[in-house]
C-alpha atoms as a PDB file:
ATOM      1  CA  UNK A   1     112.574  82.174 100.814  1.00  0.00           C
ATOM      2  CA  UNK A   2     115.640  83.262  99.443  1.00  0.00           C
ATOM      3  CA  UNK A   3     117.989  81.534  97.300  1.00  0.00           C
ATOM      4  CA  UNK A   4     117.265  78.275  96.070  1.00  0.00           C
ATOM      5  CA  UNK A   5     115.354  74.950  97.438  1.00  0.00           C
ATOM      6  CA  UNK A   6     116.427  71.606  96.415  1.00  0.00           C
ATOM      7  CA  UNK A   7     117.078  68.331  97.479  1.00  0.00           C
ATOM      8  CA  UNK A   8     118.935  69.343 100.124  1.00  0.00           C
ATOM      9  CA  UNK A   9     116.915  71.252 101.659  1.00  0.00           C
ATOM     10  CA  UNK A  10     113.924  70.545 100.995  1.00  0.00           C
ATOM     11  CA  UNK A  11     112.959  68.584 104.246  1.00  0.00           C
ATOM     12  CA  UNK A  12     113.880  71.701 105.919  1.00  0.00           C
ATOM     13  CA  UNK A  13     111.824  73.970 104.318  1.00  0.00           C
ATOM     14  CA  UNK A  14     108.747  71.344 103.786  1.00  0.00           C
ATOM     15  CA  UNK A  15     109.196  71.112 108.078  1.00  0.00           C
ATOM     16  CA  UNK A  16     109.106  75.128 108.280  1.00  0.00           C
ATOM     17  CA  UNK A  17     105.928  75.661 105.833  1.00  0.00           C
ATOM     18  CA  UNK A  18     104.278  72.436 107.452  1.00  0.00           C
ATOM     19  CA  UNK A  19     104.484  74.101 111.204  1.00  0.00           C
ATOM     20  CA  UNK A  20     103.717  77.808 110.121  1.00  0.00           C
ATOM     21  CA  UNK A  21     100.854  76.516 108.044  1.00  0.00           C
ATOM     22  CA  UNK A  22      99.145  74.064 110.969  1.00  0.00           C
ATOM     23  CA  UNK A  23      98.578  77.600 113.307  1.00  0.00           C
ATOM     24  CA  UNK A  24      97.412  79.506 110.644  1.00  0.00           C
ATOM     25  CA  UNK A  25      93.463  80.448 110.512  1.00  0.00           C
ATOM     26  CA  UNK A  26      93.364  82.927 107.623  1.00  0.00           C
ATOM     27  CA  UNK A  27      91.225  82.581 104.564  1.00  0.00           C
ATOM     28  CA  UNK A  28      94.174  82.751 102.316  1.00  0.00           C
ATOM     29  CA  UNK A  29      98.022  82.231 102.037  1.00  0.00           C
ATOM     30  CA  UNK A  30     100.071  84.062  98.925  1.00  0.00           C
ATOM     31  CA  UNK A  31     104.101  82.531  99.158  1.00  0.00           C
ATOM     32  CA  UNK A  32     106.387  85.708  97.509  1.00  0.00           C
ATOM     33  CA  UNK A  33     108.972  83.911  95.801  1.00  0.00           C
ATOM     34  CA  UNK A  34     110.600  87.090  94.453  1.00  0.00           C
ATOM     35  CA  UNK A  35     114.048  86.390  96.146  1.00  0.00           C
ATOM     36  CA  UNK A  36     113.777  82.087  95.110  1.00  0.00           C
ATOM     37  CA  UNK A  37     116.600  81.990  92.528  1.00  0.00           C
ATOM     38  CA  UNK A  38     115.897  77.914  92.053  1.00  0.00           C
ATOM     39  CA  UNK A  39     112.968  75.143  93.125  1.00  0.00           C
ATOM     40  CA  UNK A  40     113.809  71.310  92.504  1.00  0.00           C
ATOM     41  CA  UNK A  41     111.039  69.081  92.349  1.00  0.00           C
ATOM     42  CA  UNK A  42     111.136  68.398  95.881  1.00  0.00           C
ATOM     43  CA  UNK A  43     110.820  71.931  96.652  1.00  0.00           C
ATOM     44  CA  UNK A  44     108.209  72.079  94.716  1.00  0.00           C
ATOM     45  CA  UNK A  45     106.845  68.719  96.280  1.00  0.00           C
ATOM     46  CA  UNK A  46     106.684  70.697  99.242  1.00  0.00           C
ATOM     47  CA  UNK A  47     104.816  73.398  97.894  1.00  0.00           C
ATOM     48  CA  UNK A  48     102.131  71.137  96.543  1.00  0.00           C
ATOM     49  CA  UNK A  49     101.518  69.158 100.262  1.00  0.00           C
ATOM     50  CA  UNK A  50     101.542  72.309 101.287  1.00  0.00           C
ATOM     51  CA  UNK A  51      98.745  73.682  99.114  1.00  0.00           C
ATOM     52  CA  UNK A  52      96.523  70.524  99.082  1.00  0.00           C
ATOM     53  CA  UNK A  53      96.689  71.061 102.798  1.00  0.00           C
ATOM     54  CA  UNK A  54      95.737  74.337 103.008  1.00  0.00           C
ATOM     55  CA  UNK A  55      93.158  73.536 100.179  1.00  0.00           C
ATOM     56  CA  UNK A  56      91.495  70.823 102.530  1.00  0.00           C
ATOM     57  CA  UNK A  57      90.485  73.416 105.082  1.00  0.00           C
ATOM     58  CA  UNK A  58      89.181  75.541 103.024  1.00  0.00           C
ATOM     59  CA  UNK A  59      92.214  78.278 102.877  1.00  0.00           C
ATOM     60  CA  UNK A  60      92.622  79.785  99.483  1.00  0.00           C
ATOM     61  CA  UNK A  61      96.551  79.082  98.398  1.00  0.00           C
ATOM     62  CA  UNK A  62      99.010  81.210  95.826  1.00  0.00           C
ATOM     63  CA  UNK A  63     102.299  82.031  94.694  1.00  0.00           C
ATOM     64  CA  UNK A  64     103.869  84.818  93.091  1.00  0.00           C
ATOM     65  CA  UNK A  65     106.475  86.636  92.083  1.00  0.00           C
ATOM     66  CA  UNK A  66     108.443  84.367  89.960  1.00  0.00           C
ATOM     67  CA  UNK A  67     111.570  84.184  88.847  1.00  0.00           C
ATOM     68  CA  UNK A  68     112.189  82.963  85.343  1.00  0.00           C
ATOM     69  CA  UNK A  69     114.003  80.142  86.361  1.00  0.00           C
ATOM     70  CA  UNK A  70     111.294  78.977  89.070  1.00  0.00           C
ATOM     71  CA  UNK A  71     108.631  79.893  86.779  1.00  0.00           C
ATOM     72  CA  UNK A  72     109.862  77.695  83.788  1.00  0.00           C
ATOM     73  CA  UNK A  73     110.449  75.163  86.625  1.00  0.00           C
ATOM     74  CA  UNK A  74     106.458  75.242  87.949  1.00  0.00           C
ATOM     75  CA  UNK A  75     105.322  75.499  84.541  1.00  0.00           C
ATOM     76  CA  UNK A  76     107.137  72.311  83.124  1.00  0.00           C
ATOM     77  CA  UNK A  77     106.145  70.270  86.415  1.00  0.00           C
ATOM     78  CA  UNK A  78     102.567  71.501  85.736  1.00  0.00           C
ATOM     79  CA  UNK A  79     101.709  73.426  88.939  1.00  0.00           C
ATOM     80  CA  UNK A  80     100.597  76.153  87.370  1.00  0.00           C
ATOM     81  CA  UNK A  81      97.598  73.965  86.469  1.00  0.00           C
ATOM     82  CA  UNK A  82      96.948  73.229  90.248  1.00  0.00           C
ATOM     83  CA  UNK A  83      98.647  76.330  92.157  1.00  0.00           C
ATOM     84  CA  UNK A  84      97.136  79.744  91.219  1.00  0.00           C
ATOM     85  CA  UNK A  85     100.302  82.085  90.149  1.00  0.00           C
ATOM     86  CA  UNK A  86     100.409  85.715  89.882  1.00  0.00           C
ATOM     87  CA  UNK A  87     102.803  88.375  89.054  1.00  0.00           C
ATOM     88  CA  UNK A  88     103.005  90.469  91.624  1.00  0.00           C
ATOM     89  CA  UNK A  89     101.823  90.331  95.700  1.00  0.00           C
ATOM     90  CA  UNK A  90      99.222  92.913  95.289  1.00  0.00           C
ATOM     91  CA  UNK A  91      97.823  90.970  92.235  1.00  0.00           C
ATOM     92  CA  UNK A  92      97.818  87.991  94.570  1.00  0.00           C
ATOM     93  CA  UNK A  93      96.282  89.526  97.237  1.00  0.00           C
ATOM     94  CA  UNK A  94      93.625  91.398  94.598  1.00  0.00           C
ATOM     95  CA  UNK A  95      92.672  87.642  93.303  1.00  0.00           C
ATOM     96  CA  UNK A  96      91.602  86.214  96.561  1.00  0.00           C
ATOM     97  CA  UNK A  97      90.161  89.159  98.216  1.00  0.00           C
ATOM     98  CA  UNK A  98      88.327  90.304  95.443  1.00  0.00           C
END
């Protein structure tokens, strides 16, 4: 994900996660936001269907890599509450492997 999700996109990208997300049969899925410069609320709308989803079959669900902009974005809408968020990808990874 590069660059920024918002209203106008959104759709887009909720479409893209949805389909990647119905063929997947791992135990976990970490998004890498390191390149996100920007999430609006229906970006992160899409993250959340996305992670309830994934939660409903069992399929552990994280984020990392931040920006400060996106982080002070999932932390005002709450998320952080719901989504687990790390640092780094190999502190994701570490956190639902280990």
């Amino acid at each position: 994900m590069v660059g920024h999700i918002d209203g106008l996109n959104a759709e887009e990208f909720h479409a893209g996660l949805n389909q990647n997300v119905r063929s997947y049969d791992g135990g976990a899925v970490i998004f890498d936001l390191k390149t996100l410069t920007y999430i609006s609320s229906a970006g992160l709308r899409a993250i959340l269907i996305v992670a309830k989803t994934l939660h409903a079959e069992g399929i552990k669900f994280s984020i990392c890599s931040l920006s400060e902009a996106v982080s002070s974005m999932v932390r005002t809408a709450g998320f952080d509450k719901v989504i687990d968020v790390y640092e780094s990808p190999s502190e994701a990874v570490s956190a639902v492997t280990g």
